[in-house]
Every structure is written in C-alpha cells, then in structure tokens.
C-alpha atoms as a PDB file:
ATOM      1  CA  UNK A   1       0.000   0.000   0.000  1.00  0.00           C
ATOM      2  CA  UNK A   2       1.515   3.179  -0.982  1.00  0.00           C
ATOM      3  CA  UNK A   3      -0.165   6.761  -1.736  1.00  0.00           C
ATOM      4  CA  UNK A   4       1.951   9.902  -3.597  1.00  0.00           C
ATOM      5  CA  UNK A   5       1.362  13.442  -1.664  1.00  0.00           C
ATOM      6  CA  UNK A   6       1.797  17.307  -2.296  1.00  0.00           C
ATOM      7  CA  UNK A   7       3.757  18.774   0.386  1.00  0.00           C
ATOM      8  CA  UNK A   8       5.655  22.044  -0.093  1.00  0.00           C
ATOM      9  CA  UNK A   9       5.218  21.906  -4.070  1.00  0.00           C
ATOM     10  CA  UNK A  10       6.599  18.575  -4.580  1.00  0.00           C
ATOM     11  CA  UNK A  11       5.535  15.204  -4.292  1.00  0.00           C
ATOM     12  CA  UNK A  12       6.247  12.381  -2.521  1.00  0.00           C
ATOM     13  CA  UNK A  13       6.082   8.870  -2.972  1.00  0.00           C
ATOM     14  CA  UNK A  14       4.743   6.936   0.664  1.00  0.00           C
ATOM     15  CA  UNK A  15       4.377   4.128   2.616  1.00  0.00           C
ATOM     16  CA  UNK A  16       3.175   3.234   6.059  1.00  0.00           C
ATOM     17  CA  UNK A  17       6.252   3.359   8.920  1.00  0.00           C
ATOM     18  CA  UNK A  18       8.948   4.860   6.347  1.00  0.00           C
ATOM     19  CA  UNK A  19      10.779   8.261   7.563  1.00  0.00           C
ATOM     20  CA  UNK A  20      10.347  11.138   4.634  1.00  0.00           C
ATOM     21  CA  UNK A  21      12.674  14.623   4.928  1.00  0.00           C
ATOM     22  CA  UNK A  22       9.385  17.781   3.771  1.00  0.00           C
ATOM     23  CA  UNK A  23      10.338  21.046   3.233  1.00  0.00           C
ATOM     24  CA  UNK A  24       9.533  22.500   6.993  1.00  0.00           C
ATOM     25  CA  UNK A  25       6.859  22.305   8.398  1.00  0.00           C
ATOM     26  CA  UNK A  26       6.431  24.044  11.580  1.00  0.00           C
ATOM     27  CA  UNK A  27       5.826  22.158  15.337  1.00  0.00           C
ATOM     28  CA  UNK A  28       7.718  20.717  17.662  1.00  0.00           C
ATOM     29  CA  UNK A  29       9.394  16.461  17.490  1.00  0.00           C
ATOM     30  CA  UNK A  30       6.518  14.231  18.577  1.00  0.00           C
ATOM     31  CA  UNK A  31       3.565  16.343  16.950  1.00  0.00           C
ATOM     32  CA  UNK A  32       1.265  14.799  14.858  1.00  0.00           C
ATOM     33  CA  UNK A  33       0.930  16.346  11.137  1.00  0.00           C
ATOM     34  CA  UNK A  34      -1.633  15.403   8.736  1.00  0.00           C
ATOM     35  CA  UNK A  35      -1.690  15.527   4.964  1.00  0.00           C
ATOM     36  CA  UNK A  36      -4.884  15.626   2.994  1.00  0.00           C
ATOM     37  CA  UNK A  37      -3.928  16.672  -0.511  1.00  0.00           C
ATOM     38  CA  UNK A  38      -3.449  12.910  -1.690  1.00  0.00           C
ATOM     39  CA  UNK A  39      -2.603  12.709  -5.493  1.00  0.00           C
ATOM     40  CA  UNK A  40      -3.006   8.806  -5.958  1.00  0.00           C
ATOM     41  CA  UNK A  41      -3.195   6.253  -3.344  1.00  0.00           C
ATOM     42  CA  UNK A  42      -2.970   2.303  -4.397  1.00  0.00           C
ATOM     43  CA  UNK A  43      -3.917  -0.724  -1.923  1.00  0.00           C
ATOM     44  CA  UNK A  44      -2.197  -3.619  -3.946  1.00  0.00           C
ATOM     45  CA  UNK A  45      -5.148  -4.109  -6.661  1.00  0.00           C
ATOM     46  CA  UNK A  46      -6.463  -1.033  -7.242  1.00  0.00           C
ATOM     47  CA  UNK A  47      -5.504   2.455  -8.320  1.00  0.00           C
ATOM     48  CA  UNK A  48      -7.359   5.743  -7.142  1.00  0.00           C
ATOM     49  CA  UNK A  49      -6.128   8.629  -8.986  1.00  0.00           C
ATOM     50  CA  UNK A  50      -7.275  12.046  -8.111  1.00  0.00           C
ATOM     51  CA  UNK A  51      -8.757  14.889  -9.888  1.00  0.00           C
ATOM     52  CA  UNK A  52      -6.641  16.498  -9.215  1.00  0.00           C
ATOM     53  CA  UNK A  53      -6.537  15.161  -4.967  1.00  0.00           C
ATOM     54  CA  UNK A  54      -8.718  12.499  -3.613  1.00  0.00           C
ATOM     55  CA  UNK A  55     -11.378  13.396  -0.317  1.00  0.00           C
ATOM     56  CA  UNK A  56     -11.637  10.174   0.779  1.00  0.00           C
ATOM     57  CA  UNK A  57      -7.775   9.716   2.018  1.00  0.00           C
ATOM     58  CA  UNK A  58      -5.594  11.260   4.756  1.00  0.00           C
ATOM     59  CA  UNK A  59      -2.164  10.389   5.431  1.00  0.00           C
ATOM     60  CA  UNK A  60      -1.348  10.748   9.459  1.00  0.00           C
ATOM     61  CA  UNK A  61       2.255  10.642  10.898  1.00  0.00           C
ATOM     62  CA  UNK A  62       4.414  12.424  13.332  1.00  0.00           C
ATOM     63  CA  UNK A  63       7.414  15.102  13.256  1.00  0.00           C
ATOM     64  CA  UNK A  64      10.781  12.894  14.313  1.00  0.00           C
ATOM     65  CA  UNK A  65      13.320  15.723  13.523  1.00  0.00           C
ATOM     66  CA  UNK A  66      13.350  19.553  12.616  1.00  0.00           C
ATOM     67  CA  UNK A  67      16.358  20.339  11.296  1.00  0.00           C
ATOM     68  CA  UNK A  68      18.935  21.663   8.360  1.00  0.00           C
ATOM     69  CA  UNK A  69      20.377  19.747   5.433  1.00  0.00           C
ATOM     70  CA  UNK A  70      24.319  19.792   4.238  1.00  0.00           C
ATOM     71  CA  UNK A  71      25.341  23.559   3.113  1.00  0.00           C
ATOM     72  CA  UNK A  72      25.715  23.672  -0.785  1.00  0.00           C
ATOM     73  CA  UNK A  73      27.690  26.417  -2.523  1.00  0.00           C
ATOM     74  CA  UNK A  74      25.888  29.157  -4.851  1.00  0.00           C
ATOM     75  CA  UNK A  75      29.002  30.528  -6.896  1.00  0.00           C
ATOM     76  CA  UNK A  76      28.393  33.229  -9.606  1.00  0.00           C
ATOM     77  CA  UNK A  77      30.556  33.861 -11.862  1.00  0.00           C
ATOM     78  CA  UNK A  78      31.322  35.775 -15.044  1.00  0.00           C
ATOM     79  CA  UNK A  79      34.425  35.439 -16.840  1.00  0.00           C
ATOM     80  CA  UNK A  80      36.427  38.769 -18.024  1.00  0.00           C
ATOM     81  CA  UNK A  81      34.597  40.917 -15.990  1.00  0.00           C
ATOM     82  CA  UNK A  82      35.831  40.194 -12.339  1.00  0.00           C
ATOM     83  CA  UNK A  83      32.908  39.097 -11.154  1.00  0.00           C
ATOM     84  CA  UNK A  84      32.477  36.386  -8.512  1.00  0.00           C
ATOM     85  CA  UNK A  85      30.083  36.161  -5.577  1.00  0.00           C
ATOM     86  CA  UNK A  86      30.070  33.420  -3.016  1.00  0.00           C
ATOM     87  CA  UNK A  87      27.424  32.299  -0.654  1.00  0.00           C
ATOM     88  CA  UNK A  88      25.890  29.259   1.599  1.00  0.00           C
ATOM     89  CA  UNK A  89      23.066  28.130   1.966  1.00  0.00           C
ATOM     90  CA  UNK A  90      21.200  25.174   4.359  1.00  0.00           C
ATOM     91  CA  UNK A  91      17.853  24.270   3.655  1.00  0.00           C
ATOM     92  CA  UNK A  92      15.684  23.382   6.303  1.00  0.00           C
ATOM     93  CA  UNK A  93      13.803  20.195   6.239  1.00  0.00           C
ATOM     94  CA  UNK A  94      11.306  18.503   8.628  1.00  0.00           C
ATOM     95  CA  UNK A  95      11.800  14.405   8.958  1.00  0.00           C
ATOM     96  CA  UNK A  96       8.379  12.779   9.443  1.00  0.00           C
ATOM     97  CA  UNK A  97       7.225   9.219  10.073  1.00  0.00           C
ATOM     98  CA  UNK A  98       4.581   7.539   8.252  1.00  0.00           C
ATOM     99  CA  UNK A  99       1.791   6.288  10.611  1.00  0.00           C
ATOM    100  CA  UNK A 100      -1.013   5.379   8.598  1.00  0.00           C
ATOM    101  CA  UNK A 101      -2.430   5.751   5.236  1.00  0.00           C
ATOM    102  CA  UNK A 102      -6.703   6.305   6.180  1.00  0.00           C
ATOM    103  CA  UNK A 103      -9.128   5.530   3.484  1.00  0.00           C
END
C-alpha cells in the first residue's frame, strides 16, 4: 500500500512506517501532522487517482526531527569581468514518520 502526496510543491512517494525529509513544516518532534492533498493512493489491486486530490484519504504521521540539510555552494561567476560572488546556503527540512495511510 503506498499513496503519492503534495507537500511544499513537490511530491512524494509513501508508505506506512517509512521516515520522509518535507520542506519544513512548523511544530515541535513528537507532533502529529496530517496531509490531505493525496494525489493517488494504491492498496495492492487497485488504483485511485485524483482529480486532481482524492477526499476520501488522509495520510497521518508524526514530526521525528526539525532540522537543516548539508550547506551547498551558490558561486556566480562571469568570466572577463571580475565578477564572482560566493554564498551558503542550508535548507531546512522537517523528517516525518509515516503512521497510517486512512481511506
């Protein structure tokens, strides 16, 4: 049983007790969180797509970790011109567990 959900403008493929890294959501480790804008959801034998979400499905689980992912470099650059410009940057992510998939 799997279901694929919308959550900070991407989508994410699911299953029931797997951990998933969101773009953050806000709350505190140990909160429950709740997503209702369920794209597809399939039990083994049959396939419910949405139109473009399905009503009928909510996917519960519960925040494990807040938190920031590995720094990446942003380096412009333009050659002949001297121009370079350096910077960081950490995005921050929010790790969830998978409780249950609710039809």
């Amino acid at each position: 049983m799997y279901a694929i959900i919308a959550s900070g403008g991407k989508q994410y493929k699911i299953q029931e007790g797997e951990i998933l890294r969101v773009e953050k959501i806000s709350g505190e480790p140990g909160a429950p969180v709740s997503f209702d804008r369920v794209l597809m959801f399939s039990d083994g034998e049959n396939v419910s797509i949405g139109r473009p979400v399905l009503d009928n499905i909510v996917v519960r689980g519960h925040i494990v970790e807040q938190g920031k992912a590995k720094k990446i470099i942003v380096f412009k650059y333009k050659k002949r011109k001297g121009y370079r410009r350096k910077q960081g940057h950490r995005q921050q992510f929010t790790a969830i567990k998978i409780d249950s998939i609710e039809t």
